[in-house]
PDB file of N, CA and C in Angstrom:
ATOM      1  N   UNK A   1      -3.785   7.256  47.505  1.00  0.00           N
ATOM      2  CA  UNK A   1      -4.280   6.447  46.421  1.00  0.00           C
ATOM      3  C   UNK A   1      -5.722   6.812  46.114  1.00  0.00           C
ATOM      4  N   UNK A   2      -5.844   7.834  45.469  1.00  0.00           N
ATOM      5  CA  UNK A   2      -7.304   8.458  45.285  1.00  0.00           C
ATOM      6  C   UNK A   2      -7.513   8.426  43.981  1.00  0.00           C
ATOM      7  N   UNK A   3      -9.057   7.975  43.596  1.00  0.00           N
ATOM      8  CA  UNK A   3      -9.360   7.654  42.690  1.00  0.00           C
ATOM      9  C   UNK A   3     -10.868   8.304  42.225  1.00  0.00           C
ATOM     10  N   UNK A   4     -10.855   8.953  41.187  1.00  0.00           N
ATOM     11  CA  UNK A   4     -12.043  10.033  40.837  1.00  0.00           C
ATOM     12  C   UNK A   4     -12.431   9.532  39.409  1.00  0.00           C
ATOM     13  N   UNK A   5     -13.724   9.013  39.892  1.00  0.00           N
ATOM     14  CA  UNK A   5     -14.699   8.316  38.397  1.00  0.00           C
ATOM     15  C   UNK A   5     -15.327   9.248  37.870  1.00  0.00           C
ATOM     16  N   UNK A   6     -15.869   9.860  37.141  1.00  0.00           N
ATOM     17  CA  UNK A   6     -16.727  10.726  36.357  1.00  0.00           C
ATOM     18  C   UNK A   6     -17.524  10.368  35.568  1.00  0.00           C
ATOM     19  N   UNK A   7     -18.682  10.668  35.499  1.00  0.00           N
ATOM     20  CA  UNK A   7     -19.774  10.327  34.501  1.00  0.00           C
ATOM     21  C   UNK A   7     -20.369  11.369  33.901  1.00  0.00           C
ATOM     22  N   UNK A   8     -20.624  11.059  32.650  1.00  0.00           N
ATOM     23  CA  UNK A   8     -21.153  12.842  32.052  1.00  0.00           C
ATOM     24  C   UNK A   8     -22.223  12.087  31.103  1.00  0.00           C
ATOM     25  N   UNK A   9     -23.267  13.273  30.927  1.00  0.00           N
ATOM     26  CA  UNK A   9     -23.924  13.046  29.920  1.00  0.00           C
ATOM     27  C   UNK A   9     -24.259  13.735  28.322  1.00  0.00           C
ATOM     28  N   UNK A  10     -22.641  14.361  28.446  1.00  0.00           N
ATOM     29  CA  UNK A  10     -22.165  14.687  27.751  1.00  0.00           C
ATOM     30  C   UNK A  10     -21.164  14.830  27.128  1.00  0.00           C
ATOM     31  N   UNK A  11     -20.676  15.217  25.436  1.00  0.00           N
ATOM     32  CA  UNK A  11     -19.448  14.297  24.881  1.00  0.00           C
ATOM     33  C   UNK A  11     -18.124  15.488  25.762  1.00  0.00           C
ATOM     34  N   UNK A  12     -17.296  15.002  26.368  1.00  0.00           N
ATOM     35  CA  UNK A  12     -15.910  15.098  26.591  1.00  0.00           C
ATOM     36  C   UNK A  12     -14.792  15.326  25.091  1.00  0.00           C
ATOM     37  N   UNK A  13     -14.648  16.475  25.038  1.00  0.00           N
ATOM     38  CA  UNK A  13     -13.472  16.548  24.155  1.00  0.00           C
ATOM     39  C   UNK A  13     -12.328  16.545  24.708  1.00  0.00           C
ATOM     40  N   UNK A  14     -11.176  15.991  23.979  1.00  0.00           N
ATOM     41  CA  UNK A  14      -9.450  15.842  24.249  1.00  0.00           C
ATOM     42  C   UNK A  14      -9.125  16.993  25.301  1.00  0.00           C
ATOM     43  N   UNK A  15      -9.326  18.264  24.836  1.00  0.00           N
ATOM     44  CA  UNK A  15      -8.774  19.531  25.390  1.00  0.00           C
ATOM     45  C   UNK A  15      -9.701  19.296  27.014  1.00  0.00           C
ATOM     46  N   UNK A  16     -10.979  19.213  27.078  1.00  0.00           N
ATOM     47  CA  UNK A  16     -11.682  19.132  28.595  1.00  0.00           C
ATOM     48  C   UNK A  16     -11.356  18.761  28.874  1.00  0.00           C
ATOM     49  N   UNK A  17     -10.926  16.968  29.033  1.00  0.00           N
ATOM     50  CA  UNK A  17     -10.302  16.023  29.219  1.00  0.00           C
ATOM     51  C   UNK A  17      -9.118  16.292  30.076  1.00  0.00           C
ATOM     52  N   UNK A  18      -8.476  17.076  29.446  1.00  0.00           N
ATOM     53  CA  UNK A  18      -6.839  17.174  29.829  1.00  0.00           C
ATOM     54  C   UNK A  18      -7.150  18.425  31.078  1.00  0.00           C
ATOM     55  N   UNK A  19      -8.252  19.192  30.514  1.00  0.00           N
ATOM     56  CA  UNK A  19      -8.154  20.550  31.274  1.00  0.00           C
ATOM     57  C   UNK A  19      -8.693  19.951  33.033  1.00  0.00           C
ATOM     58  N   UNK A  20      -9.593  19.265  32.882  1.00  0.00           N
ATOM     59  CA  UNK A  20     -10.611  18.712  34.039  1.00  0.00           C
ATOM     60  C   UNK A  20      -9.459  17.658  34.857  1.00  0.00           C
ATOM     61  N   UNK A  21      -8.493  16.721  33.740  1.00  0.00           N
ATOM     62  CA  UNK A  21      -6.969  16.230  34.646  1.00  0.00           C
ATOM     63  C   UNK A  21      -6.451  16.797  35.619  1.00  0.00           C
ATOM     64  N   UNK A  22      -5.908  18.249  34.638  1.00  0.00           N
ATOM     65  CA  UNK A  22      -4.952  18.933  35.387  1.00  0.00           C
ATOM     66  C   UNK A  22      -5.724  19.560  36.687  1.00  0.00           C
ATOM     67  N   UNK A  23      -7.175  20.272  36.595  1.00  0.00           N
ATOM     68  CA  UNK A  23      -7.833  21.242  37.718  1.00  0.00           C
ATOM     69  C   UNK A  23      -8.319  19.858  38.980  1.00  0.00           C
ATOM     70  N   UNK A  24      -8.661  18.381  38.450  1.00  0.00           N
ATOM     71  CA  UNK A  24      -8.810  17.538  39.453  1.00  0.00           C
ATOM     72  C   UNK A  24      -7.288  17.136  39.858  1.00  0.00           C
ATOM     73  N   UNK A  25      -6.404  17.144  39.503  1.00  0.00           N
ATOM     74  CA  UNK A  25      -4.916  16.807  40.072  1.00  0.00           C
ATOM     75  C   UNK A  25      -4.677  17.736  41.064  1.00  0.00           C
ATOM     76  N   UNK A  26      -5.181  19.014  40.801  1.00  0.00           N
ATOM     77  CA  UNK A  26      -4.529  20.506  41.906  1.00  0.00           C
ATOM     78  C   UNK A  26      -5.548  19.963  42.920  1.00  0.00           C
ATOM     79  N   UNK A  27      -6.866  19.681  42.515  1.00  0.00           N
ATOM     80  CA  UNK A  27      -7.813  19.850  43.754  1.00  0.00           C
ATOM     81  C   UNK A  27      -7.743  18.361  45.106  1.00  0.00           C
ATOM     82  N   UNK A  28      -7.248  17.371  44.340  1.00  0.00           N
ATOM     83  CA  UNK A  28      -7.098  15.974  45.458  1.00  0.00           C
ATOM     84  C   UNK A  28      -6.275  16.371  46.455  1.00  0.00           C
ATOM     85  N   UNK A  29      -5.478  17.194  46.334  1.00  0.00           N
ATOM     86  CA  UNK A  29      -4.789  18.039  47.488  1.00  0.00           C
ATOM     87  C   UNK A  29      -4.990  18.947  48.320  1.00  0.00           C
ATOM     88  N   UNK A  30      -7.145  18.903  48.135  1.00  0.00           N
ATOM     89  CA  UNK A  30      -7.875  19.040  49.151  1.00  0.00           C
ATOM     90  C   UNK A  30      -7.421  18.147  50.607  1.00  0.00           C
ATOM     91  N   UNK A  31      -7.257  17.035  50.246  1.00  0.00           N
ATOM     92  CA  UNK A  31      -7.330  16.129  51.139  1.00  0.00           C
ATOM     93  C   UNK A  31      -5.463  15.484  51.907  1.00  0.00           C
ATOM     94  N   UNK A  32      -5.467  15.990  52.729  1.00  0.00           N
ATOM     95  CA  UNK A  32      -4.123  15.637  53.601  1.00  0.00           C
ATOM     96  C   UNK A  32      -2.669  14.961  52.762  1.00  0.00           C
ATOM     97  N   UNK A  33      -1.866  14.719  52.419  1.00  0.00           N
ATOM     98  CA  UNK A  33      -1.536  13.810  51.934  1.00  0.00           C
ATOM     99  C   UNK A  33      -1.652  13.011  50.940  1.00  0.00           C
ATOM    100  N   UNK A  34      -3.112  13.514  50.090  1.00  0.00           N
ATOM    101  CA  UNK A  34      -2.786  13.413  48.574  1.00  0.00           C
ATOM    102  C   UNK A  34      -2.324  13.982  47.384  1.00  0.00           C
ATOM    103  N   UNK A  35      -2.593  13.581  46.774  1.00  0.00           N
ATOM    104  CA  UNK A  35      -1.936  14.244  45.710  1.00  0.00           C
ATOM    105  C   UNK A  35      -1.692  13.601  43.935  1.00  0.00           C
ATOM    106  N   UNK A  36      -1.608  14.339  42.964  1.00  0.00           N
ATOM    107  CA  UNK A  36      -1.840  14.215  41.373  1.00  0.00           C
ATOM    108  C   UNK A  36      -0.835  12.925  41.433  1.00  0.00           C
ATOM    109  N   UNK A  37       0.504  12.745  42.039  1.00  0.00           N
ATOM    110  CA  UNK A  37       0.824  11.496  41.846  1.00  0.00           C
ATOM    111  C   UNK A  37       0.503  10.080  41.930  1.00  0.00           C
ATOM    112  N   UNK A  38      -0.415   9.915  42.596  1.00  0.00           N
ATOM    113  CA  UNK A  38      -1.025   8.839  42.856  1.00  0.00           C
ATOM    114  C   UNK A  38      -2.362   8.988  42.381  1.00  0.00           C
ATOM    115  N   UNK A  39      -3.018  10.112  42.020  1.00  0.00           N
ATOM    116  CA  UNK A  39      -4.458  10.176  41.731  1.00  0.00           C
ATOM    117  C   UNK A  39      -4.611   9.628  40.238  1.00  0.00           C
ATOM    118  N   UNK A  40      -6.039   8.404  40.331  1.00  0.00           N
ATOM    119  CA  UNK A  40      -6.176   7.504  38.555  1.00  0.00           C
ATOM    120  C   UNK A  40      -7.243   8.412  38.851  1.00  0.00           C
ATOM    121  N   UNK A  41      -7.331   8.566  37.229  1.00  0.00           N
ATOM    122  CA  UNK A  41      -9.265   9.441  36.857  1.00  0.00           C
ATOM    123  C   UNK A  41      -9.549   8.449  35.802  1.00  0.00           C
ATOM    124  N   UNK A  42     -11.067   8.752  35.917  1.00  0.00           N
ATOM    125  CA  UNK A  42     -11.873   7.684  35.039  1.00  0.00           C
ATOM    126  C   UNK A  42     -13.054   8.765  34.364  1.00  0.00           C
ATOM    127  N   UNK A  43     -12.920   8.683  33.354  1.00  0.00           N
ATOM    128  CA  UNK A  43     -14.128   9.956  32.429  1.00  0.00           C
ATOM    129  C   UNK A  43     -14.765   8.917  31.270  1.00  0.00           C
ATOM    130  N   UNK A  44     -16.244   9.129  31.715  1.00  0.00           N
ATOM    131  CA  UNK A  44     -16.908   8.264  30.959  1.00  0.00           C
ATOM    132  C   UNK A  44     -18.091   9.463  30.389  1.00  0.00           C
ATOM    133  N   UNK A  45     -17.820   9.912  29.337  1.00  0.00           N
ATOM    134  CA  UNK A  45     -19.159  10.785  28.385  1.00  0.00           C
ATOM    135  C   UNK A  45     -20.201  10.251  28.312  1.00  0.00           C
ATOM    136  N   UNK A  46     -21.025  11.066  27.546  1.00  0.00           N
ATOM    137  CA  UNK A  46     -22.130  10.208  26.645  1.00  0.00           C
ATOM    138  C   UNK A  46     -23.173   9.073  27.312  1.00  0.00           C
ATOM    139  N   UNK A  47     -22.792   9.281  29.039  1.00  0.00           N
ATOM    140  CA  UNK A  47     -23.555   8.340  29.632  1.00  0.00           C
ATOM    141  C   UNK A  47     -24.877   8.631  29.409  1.00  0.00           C
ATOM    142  N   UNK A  48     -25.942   7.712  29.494  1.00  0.00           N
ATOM    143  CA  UNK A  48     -27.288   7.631  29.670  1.00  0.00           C
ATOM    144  C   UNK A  48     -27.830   7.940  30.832  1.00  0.00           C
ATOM    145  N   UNK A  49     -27.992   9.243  31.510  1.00  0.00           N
ATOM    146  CA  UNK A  49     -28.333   9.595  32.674  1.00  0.00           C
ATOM    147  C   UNK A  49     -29.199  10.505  32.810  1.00  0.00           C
ATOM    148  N   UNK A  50     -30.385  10.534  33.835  1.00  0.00           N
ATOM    149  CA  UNK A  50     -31.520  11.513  33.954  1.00  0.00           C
ATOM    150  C   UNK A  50     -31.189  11.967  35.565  1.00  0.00           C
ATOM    151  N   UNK A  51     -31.831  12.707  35.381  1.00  0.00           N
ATOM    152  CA  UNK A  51     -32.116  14.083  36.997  1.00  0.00           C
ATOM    153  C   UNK A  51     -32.651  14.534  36.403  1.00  0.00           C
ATOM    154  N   UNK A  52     -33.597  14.340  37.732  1.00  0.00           N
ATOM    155  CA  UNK A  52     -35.075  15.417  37.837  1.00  0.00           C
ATOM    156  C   UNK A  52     -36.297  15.059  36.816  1.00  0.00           C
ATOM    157  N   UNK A  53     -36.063  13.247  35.915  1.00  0.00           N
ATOM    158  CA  UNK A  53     -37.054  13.080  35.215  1.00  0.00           C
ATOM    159  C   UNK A  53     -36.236  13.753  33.704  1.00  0.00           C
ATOM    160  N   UNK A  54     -35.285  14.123  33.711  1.00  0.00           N
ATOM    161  CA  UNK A  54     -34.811  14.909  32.240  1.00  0.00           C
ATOM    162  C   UNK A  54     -33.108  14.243  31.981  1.00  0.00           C
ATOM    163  N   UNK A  55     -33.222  14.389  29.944  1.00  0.00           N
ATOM    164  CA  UNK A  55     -31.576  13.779  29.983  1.00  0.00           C
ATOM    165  C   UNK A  55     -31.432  14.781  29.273  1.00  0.00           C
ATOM    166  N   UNK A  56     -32.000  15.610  28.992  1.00  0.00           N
ATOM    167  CA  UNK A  56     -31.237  16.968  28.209  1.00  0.00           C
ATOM    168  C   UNK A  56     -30.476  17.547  29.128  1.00  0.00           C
ATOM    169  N   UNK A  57     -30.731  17.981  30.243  1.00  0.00           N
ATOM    170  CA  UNK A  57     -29.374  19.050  30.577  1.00  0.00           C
ATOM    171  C   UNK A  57     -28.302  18.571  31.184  1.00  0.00           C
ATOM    172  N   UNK A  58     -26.864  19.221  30.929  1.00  0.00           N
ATOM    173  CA  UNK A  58     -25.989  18.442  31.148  1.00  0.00           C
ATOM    174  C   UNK A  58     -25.975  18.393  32.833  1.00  0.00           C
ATOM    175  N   UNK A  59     -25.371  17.050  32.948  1.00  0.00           N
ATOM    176  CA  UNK A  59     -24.853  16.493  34.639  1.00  0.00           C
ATOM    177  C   UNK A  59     -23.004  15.461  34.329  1.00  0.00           C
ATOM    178  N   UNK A  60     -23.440  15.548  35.875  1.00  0.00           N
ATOM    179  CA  UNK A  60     -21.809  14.868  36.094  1.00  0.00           C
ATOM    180  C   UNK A  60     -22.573  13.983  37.370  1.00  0.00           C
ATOM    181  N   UNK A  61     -21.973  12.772  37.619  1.00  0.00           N
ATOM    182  CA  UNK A  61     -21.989  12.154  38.811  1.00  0.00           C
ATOM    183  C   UNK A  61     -20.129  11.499  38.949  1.00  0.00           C
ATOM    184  N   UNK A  62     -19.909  12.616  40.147  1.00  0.00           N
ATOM    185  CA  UNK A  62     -18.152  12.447  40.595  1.00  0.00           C
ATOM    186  C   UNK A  62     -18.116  11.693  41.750  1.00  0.00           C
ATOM    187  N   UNK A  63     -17.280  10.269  41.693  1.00  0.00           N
ATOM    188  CA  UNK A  63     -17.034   9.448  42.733  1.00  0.00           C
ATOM    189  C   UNK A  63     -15.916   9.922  42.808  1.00  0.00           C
ATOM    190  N   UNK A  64     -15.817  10.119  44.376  1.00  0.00           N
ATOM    191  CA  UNK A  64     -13.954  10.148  44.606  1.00  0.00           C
ATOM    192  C   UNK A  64     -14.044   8.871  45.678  1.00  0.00           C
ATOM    193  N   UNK A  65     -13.365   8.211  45.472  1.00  0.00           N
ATOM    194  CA  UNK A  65     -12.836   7.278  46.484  1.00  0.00           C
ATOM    195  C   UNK A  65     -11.271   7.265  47.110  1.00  0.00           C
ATOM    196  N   UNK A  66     -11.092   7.674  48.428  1.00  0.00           N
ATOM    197  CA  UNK A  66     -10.048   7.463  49.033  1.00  0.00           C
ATOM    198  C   UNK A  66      -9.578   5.865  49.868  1.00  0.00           C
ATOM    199  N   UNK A  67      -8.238   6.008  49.828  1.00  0.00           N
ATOM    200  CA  UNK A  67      -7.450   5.581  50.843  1.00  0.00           C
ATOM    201  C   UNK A  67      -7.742   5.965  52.060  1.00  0.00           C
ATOM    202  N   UNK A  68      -8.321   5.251  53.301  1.00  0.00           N
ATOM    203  CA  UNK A  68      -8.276   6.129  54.589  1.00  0.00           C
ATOM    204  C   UNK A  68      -9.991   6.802  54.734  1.00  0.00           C
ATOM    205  N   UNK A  69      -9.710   7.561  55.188  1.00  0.00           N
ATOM    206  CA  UNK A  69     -10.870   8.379  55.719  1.00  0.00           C
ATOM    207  C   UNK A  69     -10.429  10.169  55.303  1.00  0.00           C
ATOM    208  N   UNK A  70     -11.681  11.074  55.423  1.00  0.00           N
ATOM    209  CA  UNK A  70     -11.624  12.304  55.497  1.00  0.00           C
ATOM    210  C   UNK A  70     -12.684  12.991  56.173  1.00  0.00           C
ATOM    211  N   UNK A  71     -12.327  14.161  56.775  1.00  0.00           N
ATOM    212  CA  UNK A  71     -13.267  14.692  57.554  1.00  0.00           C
ATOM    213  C   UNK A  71     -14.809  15.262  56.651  1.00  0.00           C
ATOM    214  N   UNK A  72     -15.530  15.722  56.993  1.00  0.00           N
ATOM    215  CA  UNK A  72     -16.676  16.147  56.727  1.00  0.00           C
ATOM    216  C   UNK A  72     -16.517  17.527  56.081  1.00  0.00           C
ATOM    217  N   UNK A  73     -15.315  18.343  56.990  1.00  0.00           N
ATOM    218  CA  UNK A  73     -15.286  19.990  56.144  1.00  0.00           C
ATOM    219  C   UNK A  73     -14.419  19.795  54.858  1.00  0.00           C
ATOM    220  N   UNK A  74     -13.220  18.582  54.828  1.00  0.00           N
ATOM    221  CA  UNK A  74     -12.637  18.530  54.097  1.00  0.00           C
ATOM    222  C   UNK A  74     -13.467  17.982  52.481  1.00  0.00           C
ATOM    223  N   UNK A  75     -14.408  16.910  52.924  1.00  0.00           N
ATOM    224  CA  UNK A  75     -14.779  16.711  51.778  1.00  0.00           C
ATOM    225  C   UNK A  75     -16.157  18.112  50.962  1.00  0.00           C
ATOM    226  N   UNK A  76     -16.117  18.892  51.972  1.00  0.00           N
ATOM    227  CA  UNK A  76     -17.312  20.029  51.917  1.00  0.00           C
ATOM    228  C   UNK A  76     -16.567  20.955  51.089  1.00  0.00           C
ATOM    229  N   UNK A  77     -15.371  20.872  51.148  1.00  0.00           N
ATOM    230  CA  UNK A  77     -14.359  21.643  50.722  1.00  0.00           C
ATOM    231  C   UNK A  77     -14.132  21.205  48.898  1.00  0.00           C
ATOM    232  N   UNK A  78     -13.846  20.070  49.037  1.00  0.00           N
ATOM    233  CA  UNK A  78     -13.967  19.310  47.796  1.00  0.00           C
ATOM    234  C   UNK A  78     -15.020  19.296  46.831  1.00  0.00           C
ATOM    235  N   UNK A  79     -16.189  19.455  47.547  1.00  0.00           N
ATOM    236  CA  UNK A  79     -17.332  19.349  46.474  1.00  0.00           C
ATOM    237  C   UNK A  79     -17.378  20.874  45.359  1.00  0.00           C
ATOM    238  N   UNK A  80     -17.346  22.047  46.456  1.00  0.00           N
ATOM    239  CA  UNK A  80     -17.271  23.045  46.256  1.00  0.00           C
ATOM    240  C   UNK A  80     -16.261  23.238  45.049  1.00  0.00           C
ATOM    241  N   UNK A  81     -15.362  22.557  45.007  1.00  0.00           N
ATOM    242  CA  UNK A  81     -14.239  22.880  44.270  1.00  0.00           C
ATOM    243  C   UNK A  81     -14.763  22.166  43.051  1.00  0.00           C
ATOM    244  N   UNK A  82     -14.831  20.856  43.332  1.00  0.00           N
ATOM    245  CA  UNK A  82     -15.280  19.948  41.965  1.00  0.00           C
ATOM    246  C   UNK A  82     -16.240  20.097  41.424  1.00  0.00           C
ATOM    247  N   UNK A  83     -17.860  20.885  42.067  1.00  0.00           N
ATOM    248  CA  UNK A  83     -18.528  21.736  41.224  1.00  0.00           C
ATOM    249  C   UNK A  83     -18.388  23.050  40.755  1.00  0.00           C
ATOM    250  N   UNK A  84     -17.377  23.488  41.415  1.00  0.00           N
ATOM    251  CA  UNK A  84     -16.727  24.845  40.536  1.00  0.00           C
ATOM    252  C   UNK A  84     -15.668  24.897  39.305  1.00  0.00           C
ATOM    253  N   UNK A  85     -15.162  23.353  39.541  1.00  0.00           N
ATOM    254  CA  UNK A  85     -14.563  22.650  37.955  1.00  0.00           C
ATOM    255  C   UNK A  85     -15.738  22.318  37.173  1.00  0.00           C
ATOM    256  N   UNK A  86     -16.538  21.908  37.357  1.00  0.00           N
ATOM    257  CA  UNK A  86     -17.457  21.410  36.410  1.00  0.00           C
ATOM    258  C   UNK A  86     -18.064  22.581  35.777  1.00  0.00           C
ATOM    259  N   UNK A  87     -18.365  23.643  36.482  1.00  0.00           N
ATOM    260  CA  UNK A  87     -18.985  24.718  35.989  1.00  0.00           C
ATOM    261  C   UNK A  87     -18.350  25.589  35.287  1.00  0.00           C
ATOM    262  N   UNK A  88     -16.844  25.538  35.400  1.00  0.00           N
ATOM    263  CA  UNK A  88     -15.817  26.576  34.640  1.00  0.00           C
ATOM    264  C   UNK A  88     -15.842  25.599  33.674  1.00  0.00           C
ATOM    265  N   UNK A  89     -15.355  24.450  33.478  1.00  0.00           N
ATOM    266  CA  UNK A  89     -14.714  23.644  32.391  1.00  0.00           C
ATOM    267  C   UNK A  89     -15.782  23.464  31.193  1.00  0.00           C
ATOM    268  N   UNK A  90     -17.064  22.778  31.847  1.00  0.00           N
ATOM    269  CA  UNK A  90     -17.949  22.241  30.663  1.00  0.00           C
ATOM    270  C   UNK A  90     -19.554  22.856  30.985  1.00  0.00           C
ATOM    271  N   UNK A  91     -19.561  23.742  31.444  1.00  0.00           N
ATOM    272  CA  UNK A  91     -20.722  24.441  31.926  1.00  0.00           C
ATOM    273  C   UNK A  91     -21.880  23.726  32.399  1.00  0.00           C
ATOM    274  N   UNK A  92     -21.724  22.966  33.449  1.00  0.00           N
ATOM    275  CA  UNK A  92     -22.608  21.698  34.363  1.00  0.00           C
ATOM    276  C   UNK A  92     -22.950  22.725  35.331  1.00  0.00           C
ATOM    277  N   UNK A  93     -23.854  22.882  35.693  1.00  0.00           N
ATOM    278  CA  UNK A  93     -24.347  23.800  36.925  1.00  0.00           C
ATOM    279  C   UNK A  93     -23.933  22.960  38.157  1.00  0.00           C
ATOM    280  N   UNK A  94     -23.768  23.551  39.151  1.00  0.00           N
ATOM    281  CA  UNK A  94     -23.664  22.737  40.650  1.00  0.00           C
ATOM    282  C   UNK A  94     -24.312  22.506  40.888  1.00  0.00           C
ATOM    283  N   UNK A  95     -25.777  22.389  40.604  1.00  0.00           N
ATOM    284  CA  UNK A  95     -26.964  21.837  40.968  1.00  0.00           C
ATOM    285  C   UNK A  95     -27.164  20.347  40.371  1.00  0.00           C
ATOM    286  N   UNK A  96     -26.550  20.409  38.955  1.00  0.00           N
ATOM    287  CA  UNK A  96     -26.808  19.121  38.610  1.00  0.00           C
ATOM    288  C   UNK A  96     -25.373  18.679  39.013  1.00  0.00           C
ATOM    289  N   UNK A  97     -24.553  18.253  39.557  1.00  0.00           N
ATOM    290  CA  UNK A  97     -23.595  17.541  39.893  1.00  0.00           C
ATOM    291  C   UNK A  97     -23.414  17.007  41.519  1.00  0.00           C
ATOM    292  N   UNK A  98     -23.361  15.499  41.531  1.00  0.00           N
ATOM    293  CA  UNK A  98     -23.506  14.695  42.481  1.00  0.00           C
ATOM    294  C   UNK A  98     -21.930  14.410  42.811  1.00  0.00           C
ATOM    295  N   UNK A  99     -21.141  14.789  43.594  1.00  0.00           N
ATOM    296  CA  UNK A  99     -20.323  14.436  44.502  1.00  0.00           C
ATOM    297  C   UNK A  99     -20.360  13.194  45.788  1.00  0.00           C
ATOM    298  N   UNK A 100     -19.722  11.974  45.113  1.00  0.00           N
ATOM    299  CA  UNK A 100     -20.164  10.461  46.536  1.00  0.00           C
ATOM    300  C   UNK A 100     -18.606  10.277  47.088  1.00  0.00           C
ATOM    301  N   UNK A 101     -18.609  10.663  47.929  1.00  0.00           N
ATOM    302  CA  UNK A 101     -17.293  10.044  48.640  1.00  0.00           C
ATOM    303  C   UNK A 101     -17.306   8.710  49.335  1.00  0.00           C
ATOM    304  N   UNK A 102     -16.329   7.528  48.775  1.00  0.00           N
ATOM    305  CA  UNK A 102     -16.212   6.012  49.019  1.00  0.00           C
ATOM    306  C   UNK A 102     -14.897   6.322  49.709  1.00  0.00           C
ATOM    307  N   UNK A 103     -14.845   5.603  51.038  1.00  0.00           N
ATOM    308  CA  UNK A 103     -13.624   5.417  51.779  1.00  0.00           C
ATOM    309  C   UNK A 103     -13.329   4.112  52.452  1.00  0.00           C
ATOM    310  N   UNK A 104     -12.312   3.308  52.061  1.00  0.00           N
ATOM    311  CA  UNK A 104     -11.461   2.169  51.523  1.00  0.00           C
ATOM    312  C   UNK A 104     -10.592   2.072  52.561  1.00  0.00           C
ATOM    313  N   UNK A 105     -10.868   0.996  53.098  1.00  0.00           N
ATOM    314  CA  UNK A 105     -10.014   0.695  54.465  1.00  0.00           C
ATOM    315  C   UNK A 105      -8.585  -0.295  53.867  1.00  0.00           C
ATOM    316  N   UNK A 106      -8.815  -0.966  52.538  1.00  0.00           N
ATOM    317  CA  UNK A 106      -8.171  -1.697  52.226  1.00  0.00           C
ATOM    318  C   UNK A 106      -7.779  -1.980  50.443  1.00  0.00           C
ATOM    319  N   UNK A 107      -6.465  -1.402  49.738  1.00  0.00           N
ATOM    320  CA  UNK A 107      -6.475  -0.726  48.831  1.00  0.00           C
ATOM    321  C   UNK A 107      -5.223  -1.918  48.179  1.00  0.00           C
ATOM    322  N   UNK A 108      -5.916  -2.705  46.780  1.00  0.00           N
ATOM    323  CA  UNK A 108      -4.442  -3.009  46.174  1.00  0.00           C
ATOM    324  C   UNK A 108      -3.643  -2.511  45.308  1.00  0.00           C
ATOM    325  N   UNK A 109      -2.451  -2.571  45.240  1.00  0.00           N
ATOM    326  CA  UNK A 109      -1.529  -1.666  44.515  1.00  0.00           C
ATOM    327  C   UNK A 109      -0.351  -2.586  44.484  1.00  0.00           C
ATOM    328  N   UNK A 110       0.598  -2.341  43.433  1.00  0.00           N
ATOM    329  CA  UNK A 110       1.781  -2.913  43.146  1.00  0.00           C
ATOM    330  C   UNK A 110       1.393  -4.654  43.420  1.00  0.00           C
ATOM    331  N   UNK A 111       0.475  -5.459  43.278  1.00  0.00           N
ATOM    332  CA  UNK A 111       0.951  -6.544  44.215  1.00  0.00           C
ATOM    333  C   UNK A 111       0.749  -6.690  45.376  1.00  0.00           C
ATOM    334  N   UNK A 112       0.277  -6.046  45.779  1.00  0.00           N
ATOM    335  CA  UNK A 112      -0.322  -6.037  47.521  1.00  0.00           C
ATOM    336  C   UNK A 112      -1.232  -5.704  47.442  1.00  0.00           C
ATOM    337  N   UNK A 113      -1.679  -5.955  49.262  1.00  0.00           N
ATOM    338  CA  UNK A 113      -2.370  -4.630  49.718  1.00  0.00           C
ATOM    339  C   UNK A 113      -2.127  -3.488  50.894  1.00  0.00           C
ATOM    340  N   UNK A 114      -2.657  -2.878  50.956  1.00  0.00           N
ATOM    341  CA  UNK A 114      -2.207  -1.746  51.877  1.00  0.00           C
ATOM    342  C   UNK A 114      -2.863  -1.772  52.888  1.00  0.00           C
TER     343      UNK A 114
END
């Protein structure tokens, strides 16, 4: 049950959108046992955001929050990947992109919790 927020400070078109879906769906399968079926994404453009004192150049700040826990190489593994999406897809340097991993001992779904 993994869940990847995105923030940009810049506009998101339809086609990125879909493209940044599909390359974050392959990549949650960094992590043991996840996977595009269960993964929600959240893409928010046009945010109001500075680094480094500046809002001109583009950034991303990517929350992934899991179910469970993950190791340290695994999420090292992840960043790498999700700033190498950012940099193919919408040309965000890896420098400006913040990767936070949130891990959730207790998750609701369907009516429950887990």
């Amino acid at each position: 049950m993994p869940f990847i927020d995105t923030k940009l400070n810049i506009k998101l078109t339809e086609e990125k959108e879909v493209a940044l879906k599909a390359r974050l769906g392959e990549a949650i399968a960094t992590f043991p046992g996840k996977s595009e079926y269960w993964l929600m994404l959240n893409f928010s453009d046009e945010s109001r955001m500075w680094f480094r004192g500046y809002n001109s150049i583009p950034m991303a700040m990517v929350t992934v929050q899991l179910f469970g826990t993950a190791s340290e190489d695994t999420c090292a593994q992840m960043t790498k990947t999700v700033t190498k999406i950012f940099k193919e897809e919408l040309n965000i340097s890896p420098e400006h992109v913040y990767v936070k991993y949130e891990f959730v001992d207790t998750w609701g779904w369907n009516g429950e919790n887990l």
